[in-house]
Protein backbone atom coordinates (compact mmCIF):
# COMPACT_ATOMS: atom_id res chain seq x y z
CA UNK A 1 0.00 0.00 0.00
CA UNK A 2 1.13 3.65 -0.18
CA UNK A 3 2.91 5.06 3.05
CA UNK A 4 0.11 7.69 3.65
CA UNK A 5 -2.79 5.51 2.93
CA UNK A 6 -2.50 3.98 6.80
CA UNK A 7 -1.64 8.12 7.73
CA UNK A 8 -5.79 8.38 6.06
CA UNK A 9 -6.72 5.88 7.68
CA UNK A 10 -6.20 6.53 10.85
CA UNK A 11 -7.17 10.22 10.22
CA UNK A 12 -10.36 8.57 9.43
CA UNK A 13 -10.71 6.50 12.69
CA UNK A 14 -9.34 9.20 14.94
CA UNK A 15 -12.12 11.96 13.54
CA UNK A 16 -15.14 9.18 13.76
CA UNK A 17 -13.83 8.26 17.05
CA UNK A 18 -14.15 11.99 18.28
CA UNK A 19 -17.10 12.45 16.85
CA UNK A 20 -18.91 9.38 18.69
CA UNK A 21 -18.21 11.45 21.74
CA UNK A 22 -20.12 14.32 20.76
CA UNK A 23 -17.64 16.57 22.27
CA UNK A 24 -16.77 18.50 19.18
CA UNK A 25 -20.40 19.19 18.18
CA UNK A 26 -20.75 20.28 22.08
CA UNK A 27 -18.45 22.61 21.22
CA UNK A 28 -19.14 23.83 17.92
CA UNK A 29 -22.44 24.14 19.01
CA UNK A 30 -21.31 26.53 21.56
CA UNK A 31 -19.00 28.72 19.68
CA UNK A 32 -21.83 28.99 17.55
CA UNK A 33 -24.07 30.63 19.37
CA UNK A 34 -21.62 32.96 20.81
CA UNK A 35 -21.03 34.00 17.78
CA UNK A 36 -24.94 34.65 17.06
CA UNK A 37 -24.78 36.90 20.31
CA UNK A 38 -21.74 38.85 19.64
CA UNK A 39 -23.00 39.63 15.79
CA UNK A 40 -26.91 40.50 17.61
CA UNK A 41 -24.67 42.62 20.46
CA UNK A 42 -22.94 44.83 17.77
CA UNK A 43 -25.65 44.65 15.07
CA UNK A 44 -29.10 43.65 16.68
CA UNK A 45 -31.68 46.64 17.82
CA UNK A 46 -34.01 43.68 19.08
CA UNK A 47 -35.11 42.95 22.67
CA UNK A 48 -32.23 43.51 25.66
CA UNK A 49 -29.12 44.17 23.22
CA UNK A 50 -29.37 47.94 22.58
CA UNK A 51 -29.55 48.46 26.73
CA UNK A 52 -26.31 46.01 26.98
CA UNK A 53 -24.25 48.34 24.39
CA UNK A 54 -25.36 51.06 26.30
CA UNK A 55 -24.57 49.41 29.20
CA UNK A 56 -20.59 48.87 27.98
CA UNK A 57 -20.80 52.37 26.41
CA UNK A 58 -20.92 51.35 22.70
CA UNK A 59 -24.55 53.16 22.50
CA UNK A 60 -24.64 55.42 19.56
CA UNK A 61 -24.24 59.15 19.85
CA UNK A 62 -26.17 61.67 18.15
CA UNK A 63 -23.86 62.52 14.70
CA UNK A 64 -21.31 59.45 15.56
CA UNK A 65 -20.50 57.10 12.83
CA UNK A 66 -21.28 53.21 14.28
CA UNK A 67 -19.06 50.52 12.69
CA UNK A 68 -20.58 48.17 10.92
CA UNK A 69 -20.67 44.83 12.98
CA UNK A 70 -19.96 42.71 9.95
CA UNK A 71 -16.42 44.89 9.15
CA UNK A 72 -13.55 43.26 8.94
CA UNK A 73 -11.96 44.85 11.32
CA UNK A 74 -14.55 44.34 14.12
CA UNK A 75 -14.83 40.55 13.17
CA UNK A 76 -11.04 40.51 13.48
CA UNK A 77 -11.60 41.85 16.95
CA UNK A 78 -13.83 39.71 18.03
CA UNK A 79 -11.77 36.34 17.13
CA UNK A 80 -8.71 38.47 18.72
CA UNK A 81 -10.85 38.76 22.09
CA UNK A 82 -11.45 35.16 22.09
CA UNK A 83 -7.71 34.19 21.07
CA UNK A 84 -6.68 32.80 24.38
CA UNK A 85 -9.26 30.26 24.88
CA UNK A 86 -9.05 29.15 21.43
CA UNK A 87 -5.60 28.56 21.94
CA UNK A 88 -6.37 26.55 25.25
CA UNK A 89 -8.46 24.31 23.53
CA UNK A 90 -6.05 23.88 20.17
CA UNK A 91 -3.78 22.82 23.12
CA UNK A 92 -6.11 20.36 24.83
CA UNK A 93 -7.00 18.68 21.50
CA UNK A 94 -3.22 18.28 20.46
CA UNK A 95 -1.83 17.40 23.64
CA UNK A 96 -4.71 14.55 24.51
CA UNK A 97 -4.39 13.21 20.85
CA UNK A 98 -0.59 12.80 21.35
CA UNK A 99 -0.79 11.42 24.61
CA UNK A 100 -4.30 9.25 24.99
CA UNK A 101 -2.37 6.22 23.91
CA UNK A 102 -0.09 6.28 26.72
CA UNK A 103 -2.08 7.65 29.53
CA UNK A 104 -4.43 4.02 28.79
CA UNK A 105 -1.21 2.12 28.99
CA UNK A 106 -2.42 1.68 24.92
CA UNK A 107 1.32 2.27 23.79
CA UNK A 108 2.59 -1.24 24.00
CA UNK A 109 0.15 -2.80 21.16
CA UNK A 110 0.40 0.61 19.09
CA UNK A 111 4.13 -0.01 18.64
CA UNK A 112 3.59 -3.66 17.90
CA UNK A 113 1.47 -2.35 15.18
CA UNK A 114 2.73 -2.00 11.41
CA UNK A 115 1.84 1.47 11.52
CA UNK A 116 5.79 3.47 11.54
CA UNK A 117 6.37 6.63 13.81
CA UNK A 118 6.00 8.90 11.29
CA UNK A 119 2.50 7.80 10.23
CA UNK A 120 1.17 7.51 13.59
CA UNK A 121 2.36 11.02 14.31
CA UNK A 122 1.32 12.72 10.82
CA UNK A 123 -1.92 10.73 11.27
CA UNK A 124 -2.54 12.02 14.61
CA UNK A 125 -1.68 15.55 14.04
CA UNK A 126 -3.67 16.17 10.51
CA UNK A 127 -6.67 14.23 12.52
CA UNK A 128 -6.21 17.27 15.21
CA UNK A 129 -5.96 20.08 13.11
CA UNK A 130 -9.08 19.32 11.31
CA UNK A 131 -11.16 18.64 14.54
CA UNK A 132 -9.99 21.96 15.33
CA UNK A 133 -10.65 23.90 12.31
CA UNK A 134 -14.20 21.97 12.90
CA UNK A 135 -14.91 23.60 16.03
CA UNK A 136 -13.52 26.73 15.54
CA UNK A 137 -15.61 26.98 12.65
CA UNK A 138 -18.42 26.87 15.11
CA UNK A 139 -17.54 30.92 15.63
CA UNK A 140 -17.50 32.18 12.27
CA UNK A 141 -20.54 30.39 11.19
CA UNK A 142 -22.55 32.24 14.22
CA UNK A 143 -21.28 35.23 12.87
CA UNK A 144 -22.19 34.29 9.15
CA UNK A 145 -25.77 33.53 10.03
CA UNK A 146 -26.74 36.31 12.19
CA UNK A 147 -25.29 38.50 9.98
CA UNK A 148 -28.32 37.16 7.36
CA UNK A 149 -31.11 37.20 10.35
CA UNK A 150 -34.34 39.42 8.62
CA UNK A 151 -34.27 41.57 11.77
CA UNK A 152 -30.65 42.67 12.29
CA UNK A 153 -30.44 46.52 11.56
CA UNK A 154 -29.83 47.74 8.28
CA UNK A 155 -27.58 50.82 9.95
CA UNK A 156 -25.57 48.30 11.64
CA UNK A 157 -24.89 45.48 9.43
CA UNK A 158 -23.18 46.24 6.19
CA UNK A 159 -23.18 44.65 2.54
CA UNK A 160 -21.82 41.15 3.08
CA UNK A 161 -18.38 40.02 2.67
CA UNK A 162 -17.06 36.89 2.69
CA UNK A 163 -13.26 37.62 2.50
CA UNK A 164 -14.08 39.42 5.89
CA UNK A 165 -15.26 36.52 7.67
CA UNK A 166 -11.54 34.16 6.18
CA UNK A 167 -9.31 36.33 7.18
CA UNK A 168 -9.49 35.74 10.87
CA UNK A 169 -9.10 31.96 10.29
CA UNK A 170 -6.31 33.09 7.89
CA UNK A 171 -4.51 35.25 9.65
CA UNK A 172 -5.14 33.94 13.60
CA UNK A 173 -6.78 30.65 13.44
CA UNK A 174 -4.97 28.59 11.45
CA UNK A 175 -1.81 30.25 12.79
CA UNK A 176 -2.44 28.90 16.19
CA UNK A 177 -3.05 25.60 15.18
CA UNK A 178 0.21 25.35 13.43
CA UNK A 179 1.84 26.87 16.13
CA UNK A 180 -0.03 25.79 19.00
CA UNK A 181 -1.02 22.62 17.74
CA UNK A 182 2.71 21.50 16.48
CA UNK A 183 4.57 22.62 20.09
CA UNK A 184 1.60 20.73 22.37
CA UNK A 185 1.64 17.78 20.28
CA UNK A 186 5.72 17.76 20.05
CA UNK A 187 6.07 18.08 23.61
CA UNK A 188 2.88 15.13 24.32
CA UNK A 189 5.03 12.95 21.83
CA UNK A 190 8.27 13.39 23.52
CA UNK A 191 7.49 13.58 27.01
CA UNK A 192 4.22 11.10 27.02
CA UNK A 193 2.56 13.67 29.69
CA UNK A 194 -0.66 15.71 28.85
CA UNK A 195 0.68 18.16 31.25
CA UNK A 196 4.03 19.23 29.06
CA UNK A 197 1.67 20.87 26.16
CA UNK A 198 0.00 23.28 28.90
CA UNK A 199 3.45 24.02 30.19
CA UNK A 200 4.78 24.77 26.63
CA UNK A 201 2.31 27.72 26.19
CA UNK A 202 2.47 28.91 29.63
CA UNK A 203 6.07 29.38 28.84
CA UNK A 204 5.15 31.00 25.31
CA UNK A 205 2.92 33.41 27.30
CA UNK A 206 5.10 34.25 29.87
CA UNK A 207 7.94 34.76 27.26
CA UNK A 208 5.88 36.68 24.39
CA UNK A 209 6.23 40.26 26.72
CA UNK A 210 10.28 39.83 26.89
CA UNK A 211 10.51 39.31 23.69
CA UNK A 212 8.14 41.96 22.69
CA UNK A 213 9.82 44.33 25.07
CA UNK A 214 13.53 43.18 23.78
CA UNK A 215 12.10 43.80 19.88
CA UNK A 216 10.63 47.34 21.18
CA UNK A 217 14.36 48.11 22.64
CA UNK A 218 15.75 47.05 19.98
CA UNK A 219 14.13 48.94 17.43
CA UNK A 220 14.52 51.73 19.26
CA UNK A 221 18.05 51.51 19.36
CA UNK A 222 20.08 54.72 18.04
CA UNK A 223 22.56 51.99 16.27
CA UNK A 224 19.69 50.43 14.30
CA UNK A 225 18.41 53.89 12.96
């Protein structure tokens, strides 16, 4: 057989397997309706929302200009405010795919198998990374169809555009999981412990102000000018 037909086939098994838990359509369920709510917050005159923007101060004012809720900008925003826990969960879905086989003492027939290494872990992490996209999807689609609702405002929503609603997953999304995804399940692989992928980001967290603050120094060094 070819070498990546087993890597399908256990992408296969590994996404049915997730799915018969119901977990992921938990969870896409719930990203998708806070995404309903945050598109009805910003664009929805309809029952409590207009007192809650009040409420946060994004009321309109007489003669102000109101952002449209669909702009890319704002949508941008919105997957930027939610960045951290979609990171924690990119992390939790890497980390327990690279690890599940050990932590049910599962190892010892997996490496009697005649899958190699390299399939296993290719299998595993393209398996992840579309069970993430999958979820994370759950957001942008909540956005997507509240945008459409008949009774969103026409001075708050405007003409639809469907670049707008990519680019986050372009630009942020996907990023993570590649990131993310690739240092949780690295550090699963090597050290067999759930617990070293939530380490790993704690220490990119930690570390992301130093090195912003050594960039900013460095940048505004007289030398570099």
């Amino acid at each position: 057989p070819a070498p990546w037909q087993p890597v399908w086939e256990l992408v296969r098994f590994e996404l049915q397997d997730s799915l018969r838990t119901r977990f992921p359509l938990i969870i896409f369920a719930l990203f998708f309706v806070v995404g309903l709510l945050v598109i009805h917050f910003f664009g929805s005159d309809v029952l409590f929302f207009p007192s809650m923007r009040e409420a946060v101060g994004q009321s309109q004012r007489p003669g102000e200009l109101v952002p449209y809720a669909n702009a890319p900008l704002l949508l941008m925003r919105v997957f930027m405010m939610a960045n951290l826990f979609l990171v924690l969960l990119t992390v939790g879905i890497f980390t327990e795919r690279a690890t599940k086989d050990f932590t049910s003492s599962m190892d010892g027939l997996l490496f009697t198998s005649p899958l190699k290494e390299w399939q296993f872990g290719a299998g595993r992490f393209i398996a992840s990374s579309l069970l993430t996209v999958f979820i994370l999807l759950g957001l942008g689609l909540g956005l997507l169809v509240g945008e459409a609702l008949p009774w969103m405002s026409t001075g708050r929503i405007g003409p639809f555009n469907l670049l707008a609603h990519i680019q986050p997953y372009l630009y942020l999304v996907i990023p993570n999981i590649l990131i993310f995804g690739l240092l949780s399940f690295g550090l699963g692989l090597l050290t067999r412990r759930s617990l070293a992928g939530y380490l790993g980001l704690v220490a990119v967290l930690f570390l992301q102000p130093i090195l912003d603050g050594v960039l900013g120094i460095v940048r505004a060094s007289p030398f570099l000018k």
